[in-house]
PDB file of N, CA and C in Angstrom:
ATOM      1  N   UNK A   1     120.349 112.219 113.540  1.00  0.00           N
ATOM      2  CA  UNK A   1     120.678 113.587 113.208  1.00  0.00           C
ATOM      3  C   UNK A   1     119.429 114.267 112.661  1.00  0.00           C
ATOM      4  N   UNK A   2     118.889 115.631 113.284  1.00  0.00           N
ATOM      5  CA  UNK A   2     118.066 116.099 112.473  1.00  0.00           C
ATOM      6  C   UNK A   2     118.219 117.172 111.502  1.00  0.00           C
ATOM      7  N   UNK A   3     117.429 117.523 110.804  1.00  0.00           N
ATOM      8  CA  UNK A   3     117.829 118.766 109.433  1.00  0.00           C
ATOM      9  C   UNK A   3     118.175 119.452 109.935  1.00  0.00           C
ATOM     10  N   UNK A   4     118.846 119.591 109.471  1.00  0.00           N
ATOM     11  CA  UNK A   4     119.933 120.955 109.132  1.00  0.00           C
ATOM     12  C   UNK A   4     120.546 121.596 107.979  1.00  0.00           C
ATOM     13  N   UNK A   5     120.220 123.174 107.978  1.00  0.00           N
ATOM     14  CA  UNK A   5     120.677 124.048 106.706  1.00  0.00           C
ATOM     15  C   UNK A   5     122.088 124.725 107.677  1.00  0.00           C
ATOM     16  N   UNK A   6     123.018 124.929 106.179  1.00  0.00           N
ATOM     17  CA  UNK A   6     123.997 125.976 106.574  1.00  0.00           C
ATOM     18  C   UNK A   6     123.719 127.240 105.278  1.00  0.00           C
ATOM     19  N   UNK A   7     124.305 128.545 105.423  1.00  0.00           N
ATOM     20  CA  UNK A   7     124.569 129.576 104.501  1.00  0.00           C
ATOM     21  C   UNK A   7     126.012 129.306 104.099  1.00  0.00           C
ATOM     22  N   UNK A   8     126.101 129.361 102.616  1.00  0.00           N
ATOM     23  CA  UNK A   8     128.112 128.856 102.282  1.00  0.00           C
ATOM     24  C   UNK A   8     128.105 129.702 101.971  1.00  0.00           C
ATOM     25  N   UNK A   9     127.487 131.012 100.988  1.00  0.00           N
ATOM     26  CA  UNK A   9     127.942 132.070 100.185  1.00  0.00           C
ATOM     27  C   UNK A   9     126.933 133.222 100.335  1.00  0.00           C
ATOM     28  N   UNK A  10     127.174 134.175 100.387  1.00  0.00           N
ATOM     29  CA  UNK A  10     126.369 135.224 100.132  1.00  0.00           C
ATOM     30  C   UNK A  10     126.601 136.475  99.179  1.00  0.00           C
ATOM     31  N   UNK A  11     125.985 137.313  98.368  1.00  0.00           N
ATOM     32  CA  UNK A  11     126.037 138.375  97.544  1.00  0.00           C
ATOM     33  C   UNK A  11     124.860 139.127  96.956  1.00  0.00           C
ATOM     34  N   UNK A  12     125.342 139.606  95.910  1.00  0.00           N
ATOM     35  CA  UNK A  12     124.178 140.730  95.308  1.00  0.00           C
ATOM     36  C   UNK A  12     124.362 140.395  94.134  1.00  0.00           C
ATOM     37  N   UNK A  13     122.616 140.449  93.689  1.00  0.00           N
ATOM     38  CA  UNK A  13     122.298 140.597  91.758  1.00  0.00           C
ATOM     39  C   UNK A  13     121.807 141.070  91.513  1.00  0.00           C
ATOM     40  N   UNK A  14     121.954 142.329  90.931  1.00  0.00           N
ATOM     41  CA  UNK A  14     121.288 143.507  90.567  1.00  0.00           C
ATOM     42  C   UNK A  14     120.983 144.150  92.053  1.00  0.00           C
ATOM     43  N   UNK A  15     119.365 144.704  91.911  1.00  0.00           N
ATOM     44  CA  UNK A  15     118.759 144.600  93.243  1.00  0.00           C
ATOM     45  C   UNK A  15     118.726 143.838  93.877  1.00  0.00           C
ATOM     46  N   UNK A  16     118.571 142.466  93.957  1.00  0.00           N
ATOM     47  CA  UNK A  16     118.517 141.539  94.986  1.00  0.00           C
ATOM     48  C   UNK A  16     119.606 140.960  95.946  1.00  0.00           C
ATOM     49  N   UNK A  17     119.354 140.793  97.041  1.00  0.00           N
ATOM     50  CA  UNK A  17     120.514 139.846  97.411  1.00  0.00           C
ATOM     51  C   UNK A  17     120.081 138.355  97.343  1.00  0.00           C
ATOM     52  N   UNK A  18     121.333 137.275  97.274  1.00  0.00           N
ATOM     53  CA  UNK A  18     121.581 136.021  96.658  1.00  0.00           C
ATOM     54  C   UNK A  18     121.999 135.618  98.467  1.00  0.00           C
ATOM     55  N   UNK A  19     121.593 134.094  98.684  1.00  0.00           N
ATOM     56  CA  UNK A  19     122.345 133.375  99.312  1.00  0.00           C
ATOM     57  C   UNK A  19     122.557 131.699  98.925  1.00  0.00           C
ATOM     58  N   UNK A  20     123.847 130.940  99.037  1.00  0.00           N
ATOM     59  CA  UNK A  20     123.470 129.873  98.863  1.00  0.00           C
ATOM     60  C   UNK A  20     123.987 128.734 100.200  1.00  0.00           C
ATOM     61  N   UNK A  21     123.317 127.532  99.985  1.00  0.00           N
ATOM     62  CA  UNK A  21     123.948 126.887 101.031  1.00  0.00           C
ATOM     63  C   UNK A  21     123.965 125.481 100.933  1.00  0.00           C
ATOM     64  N   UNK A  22     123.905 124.413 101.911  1.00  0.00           N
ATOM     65  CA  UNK A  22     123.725 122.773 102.138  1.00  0.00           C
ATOM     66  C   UNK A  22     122.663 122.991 102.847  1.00  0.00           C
ATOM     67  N   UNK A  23     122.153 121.582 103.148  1.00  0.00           N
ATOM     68  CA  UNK A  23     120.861 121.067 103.555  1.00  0.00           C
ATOM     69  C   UNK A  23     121.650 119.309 103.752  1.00  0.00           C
ATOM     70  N   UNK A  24     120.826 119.199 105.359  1.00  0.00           N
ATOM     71  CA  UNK A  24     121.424 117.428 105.720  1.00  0.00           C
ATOM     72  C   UNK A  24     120.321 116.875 106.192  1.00  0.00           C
ATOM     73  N   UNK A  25     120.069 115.863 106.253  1.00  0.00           N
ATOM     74  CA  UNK A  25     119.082 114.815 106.756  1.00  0.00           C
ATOM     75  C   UNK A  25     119.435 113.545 107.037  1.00  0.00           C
ATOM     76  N   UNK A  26     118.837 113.347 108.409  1.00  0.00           N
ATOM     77  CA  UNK A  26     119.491 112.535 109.358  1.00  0.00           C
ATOM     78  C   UNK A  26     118.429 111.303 108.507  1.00  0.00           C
ATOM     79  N   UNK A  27     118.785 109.681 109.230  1.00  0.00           N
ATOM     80  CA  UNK A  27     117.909 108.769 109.102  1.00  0.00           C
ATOM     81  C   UNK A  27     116.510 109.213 109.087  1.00  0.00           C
ATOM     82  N   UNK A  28     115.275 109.135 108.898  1.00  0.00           N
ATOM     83  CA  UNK A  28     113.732 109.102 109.336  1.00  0.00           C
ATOM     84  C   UNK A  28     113.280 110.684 108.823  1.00  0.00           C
ATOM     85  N   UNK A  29     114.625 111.810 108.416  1.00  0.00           N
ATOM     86  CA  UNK A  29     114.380 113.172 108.069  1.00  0.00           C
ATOM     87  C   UNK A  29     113.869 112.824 106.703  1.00  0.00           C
ATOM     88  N   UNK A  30     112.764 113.952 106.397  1.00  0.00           N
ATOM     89  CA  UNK A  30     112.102 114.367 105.314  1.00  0.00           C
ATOM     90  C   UNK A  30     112.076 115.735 105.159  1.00  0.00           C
ATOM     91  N   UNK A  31     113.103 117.003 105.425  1.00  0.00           N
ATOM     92  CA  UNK A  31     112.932 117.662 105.159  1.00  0.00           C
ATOM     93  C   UNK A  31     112.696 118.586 106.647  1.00  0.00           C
ATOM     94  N   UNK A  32     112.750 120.343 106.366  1.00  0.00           N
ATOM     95  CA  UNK A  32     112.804 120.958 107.290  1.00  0.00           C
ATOM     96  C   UNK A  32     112.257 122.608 107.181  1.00  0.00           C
ATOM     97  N   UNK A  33     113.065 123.583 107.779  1.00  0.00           N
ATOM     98  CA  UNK A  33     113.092 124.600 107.326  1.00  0.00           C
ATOM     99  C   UNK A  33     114.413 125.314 107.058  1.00  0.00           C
ATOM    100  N   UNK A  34     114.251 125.840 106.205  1.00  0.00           N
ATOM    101  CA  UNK A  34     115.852 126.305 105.539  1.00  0.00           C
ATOM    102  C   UNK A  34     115.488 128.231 105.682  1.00  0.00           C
ATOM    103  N   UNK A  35     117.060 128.433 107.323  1.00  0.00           N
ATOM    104  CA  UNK A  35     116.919 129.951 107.095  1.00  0.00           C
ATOM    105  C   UNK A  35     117.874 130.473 105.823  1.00  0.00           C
ATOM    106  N   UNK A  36     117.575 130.942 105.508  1.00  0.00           N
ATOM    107  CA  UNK A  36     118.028 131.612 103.994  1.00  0.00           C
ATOM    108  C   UNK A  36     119.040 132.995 104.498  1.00  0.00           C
ATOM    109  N   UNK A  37     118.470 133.600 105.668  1.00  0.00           N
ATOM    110  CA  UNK A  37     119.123 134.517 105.892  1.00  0.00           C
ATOM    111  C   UNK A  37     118.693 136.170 105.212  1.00  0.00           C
ATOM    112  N   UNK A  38     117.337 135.956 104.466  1.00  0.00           N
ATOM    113  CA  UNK A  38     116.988 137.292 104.311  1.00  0.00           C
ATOM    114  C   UNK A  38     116.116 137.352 104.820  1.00  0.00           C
ATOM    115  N   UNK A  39     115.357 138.832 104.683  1.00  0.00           N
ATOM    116  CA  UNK A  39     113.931 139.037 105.523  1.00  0.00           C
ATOM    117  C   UNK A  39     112.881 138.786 104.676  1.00  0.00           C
ATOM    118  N   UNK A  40     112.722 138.485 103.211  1.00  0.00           N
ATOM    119  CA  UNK A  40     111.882 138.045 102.598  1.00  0.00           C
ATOM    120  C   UNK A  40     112.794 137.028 101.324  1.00  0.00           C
ATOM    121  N   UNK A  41     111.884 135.841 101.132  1.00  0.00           N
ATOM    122  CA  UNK A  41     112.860 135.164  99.449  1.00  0.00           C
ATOM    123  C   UNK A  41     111.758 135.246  98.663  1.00  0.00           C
ATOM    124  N   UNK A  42     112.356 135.767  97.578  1.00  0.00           N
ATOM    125  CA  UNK A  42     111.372 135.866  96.421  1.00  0.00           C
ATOM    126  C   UNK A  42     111.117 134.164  95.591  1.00  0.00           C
ATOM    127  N   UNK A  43     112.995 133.492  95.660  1.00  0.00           N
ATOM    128  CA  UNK A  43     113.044 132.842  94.614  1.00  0.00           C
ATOM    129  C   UNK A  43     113.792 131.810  95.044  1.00  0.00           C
ATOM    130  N   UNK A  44     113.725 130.362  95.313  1.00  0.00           N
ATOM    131  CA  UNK A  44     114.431 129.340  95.970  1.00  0.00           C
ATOM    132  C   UNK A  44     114.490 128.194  94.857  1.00  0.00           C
ATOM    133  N   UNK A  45     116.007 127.723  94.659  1.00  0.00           N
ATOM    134  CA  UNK A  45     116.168 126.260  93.965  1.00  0.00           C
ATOM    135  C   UNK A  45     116.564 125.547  94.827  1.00  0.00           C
ATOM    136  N   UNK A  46     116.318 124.321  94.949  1.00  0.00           N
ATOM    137  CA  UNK A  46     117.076 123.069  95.677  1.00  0.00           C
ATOM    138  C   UNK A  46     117.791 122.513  94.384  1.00  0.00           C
ATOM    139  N   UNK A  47     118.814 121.666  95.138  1.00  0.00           N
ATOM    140  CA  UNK A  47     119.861 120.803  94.033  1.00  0.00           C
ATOM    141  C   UNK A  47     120.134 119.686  94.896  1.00  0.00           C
ATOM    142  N   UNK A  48     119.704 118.654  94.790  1.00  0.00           N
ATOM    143  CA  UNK A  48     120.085 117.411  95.384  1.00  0.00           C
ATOM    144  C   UNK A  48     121.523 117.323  95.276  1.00  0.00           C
ATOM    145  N   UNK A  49     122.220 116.457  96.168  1.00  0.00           N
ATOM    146  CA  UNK A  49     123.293 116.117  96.644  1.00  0.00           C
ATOM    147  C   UNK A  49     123.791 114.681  97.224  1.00  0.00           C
ATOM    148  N   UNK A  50     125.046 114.600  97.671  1.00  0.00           N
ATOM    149  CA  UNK A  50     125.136 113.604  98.445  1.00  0.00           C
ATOM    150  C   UNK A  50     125.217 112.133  97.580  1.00  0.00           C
ATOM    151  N   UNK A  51     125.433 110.836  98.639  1.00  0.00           N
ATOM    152  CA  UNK A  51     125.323 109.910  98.357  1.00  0.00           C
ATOM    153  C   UNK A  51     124.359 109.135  98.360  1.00  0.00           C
ATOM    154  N   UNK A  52     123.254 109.898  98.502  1.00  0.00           N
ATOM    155  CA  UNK A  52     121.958 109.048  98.801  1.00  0.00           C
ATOM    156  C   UNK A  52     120.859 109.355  97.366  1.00  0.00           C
ATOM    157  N   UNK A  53     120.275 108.190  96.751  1.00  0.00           N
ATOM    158  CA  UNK A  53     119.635 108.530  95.183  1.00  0.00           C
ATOM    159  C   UNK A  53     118.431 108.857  95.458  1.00  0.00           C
ATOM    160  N   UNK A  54     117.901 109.773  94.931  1.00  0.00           N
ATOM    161  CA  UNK A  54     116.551 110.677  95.331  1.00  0.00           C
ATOM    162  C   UNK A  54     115.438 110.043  94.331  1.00  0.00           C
ATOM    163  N   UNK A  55     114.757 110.101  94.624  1.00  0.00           N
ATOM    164  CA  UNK A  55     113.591 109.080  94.006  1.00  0.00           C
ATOM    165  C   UNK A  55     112.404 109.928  93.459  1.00  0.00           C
ATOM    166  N   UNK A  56     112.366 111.088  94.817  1.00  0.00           N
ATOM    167  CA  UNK A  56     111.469 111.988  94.104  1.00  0.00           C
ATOM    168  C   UNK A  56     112.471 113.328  94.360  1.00  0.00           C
ATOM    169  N   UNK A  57     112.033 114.336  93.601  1.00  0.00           N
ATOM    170  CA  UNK A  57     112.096 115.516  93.703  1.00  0.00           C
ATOM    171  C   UNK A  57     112.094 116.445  94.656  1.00  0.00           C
ATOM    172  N   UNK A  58     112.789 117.050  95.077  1.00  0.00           N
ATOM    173  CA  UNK A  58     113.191 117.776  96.663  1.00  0.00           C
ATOM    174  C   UNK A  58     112.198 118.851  96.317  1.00  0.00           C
ATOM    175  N   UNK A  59     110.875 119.597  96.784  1.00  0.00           N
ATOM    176  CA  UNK A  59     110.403 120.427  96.798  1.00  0.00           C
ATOM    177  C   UNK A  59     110.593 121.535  97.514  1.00  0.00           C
ATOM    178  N   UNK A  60     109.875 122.667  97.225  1.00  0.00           N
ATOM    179  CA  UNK A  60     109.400 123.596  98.847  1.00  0.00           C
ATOM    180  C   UNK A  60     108.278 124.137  98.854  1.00  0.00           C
ATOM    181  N   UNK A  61     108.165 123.657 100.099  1.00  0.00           N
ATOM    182  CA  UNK A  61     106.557 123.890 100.519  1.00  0.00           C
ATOM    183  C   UNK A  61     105.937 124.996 100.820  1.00  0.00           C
ATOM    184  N   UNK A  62     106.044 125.936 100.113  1.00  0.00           N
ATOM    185  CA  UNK A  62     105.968 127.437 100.528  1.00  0.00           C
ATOM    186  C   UNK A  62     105.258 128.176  99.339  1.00  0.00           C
ATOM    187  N   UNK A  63     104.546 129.337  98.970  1.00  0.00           N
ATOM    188  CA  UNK A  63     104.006 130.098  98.332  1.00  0.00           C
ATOM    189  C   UNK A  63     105.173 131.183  98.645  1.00  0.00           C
ATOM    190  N   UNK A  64     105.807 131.127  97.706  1.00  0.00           N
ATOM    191  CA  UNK A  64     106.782 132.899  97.290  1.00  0.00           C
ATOM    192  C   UNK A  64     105.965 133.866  96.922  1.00  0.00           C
ATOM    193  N   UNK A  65     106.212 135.059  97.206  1.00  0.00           N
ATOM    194  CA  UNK A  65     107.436 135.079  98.044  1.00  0.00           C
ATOM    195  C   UNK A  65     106.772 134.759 100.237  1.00  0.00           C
ATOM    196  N   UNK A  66     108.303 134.243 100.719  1.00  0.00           N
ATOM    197  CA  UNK A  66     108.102 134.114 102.027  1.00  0.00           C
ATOM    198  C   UNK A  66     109.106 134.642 102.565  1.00  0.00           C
ATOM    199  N   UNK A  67     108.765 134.691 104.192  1.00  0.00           N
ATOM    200  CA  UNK A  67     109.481 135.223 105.411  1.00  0.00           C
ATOM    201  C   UNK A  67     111.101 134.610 104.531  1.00  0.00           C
ATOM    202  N   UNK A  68     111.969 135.163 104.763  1.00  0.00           N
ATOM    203  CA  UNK A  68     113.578 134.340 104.784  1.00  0.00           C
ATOM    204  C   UNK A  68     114.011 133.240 105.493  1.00  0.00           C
ATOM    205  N   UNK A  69     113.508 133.349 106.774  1.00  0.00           N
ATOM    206  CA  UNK A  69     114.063 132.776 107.644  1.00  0.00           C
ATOM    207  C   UNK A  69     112.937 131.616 108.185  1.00  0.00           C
ATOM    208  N   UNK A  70     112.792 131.124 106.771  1.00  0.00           N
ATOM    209  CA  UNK A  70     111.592 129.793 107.488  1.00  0.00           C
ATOM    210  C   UNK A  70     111.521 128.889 105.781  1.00  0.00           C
ATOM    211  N   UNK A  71     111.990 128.813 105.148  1.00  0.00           N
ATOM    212  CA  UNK A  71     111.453 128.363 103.911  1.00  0.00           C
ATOM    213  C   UNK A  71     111.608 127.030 104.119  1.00  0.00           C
ATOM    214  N   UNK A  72     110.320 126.174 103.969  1.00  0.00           N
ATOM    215  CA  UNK A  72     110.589 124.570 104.159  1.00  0.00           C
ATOM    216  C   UNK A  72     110.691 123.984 102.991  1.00  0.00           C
ATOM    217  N   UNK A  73     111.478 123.117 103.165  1.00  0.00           N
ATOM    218  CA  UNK A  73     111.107 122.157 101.572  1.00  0.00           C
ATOM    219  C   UNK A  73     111.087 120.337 102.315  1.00  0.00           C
ATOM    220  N   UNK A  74     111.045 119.458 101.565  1.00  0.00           N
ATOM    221  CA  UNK A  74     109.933 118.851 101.169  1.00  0.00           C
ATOM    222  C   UNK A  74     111.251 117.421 100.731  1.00  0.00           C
ATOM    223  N   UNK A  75     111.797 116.555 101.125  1.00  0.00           N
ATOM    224  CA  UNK A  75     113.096 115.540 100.320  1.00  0.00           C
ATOM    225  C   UNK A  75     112.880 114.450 100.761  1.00  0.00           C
ATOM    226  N   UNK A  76     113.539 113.596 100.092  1.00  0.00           N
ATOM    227  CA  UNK A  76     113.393 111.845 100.663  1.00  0.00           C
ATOM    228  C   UNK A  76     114.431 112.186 101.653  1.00  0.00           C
ATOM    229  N   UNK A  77     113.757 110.934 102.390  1.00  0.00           N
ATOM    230  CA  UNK A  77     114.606 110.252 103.679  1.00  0.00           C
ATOM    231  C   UNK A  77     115.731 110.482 103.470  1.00  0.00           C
ATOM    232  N   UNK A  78     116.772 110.794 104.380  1.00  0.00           N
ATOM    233  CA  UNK A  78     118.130 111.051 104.640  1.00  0.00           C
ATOM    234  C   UNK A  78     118.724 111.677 103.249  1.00  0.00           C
ATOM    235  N   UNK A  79     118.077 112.475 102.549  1.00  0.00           N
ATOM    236  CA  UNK A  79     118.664 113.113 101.460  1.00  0.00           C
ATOM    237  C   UNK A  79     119.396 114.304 101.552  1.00  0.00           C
ATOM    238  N   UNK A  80     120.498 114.486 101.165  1.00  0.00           N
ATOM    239  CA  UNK A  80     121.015 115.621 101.467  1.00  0.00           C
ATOM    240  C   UNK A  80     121.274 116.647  99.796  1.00  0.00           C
ATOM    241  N   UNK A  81     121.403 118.010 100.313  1.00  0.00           N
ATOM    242  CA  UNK A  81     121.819 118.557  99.122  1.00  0.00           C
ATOM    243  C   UNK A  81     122.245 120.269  99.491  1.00  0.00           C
ATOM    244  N   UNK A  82     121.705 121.207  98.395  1.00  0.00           N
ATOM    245  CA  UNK A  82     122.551 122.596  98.276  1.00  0.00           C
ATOM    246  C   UNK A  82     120.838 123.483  97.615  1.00  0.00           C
ATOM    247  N   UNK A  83     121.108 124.590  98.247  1.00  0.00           N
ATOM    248  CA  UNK A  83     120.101 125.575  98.126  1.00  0.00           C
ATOM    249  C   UNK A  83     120.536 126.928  97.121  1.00  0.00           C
ATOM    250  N   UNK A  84     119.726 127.302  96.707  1.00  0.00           N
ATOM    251  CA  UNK A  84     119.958 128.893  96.689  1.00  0.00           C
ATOM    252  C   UNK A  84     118.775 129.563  96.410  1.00  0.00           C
ATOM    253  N   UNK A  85     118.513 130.953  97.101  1.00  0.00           N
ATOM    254  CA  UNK A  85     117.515 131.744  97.804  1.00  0.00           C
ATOM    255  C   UNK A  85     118.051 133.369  97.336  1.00  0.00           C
ATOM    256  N   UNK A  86     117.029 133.705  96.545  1.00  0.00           N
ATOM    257  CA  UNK A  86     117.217 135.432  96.011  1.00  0.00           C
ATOM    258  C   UNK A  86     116.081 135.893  96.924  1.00  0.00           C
ATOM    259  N   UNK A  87     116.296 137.253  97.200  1.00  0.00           N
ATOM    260  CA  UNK A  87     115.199 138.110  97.887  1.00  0.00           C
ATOM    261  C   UNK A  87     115.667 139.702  98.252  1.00  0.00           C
ATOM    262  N   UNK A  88     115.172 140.149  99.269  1.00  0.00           N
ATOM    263  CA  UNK A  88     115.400 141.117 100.254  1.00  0.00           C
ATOM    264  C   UNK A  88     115.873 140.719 101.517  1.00  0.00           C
TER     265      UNK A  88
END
């Protein structure tokens, strides 16, 4: 199976809009690109998940703010988890 992001929720804070979602990783996956669904993210958390114990720290590999629809991050092998992404 390879990475894959979904969008679960979407809204507004203040000015910004909010999205959040999952993130999966197949066997040999380290990670991918996560569309967020805006045209720019100012501000991205990862939250590990799943049944698999994370060893290191799920990053993202990106200088904010970036495009929306490309933000990569950075997880152990077959780690799965949940996002959320503020922006425009």
């Amino acid at each position: 199976m390879a990475f894959a992001s979904a969008i679960t929720y979407y809204g507004v804070r203040g000015n910004k809009k909010f999205r959040t979602g999952t993130y999966t990783n197949g066997t040999g996956e380290t990670g991918g690109d996560v569309d967020t669904g805006l045209t720019v993210c100012t501000d991205f958390v990862i939250i590990p998940g799943g049944g698999t114990v994370n060893t290191n720290a799920p990053t993202v590999n990106e200088t904010l703010p970036v495009a929306g629809n490309a933000v990569t991050i950075v997880t152990d092998d077959n780690a799965d988890g949940f996002w959320e992404a503020q922006g425009y």
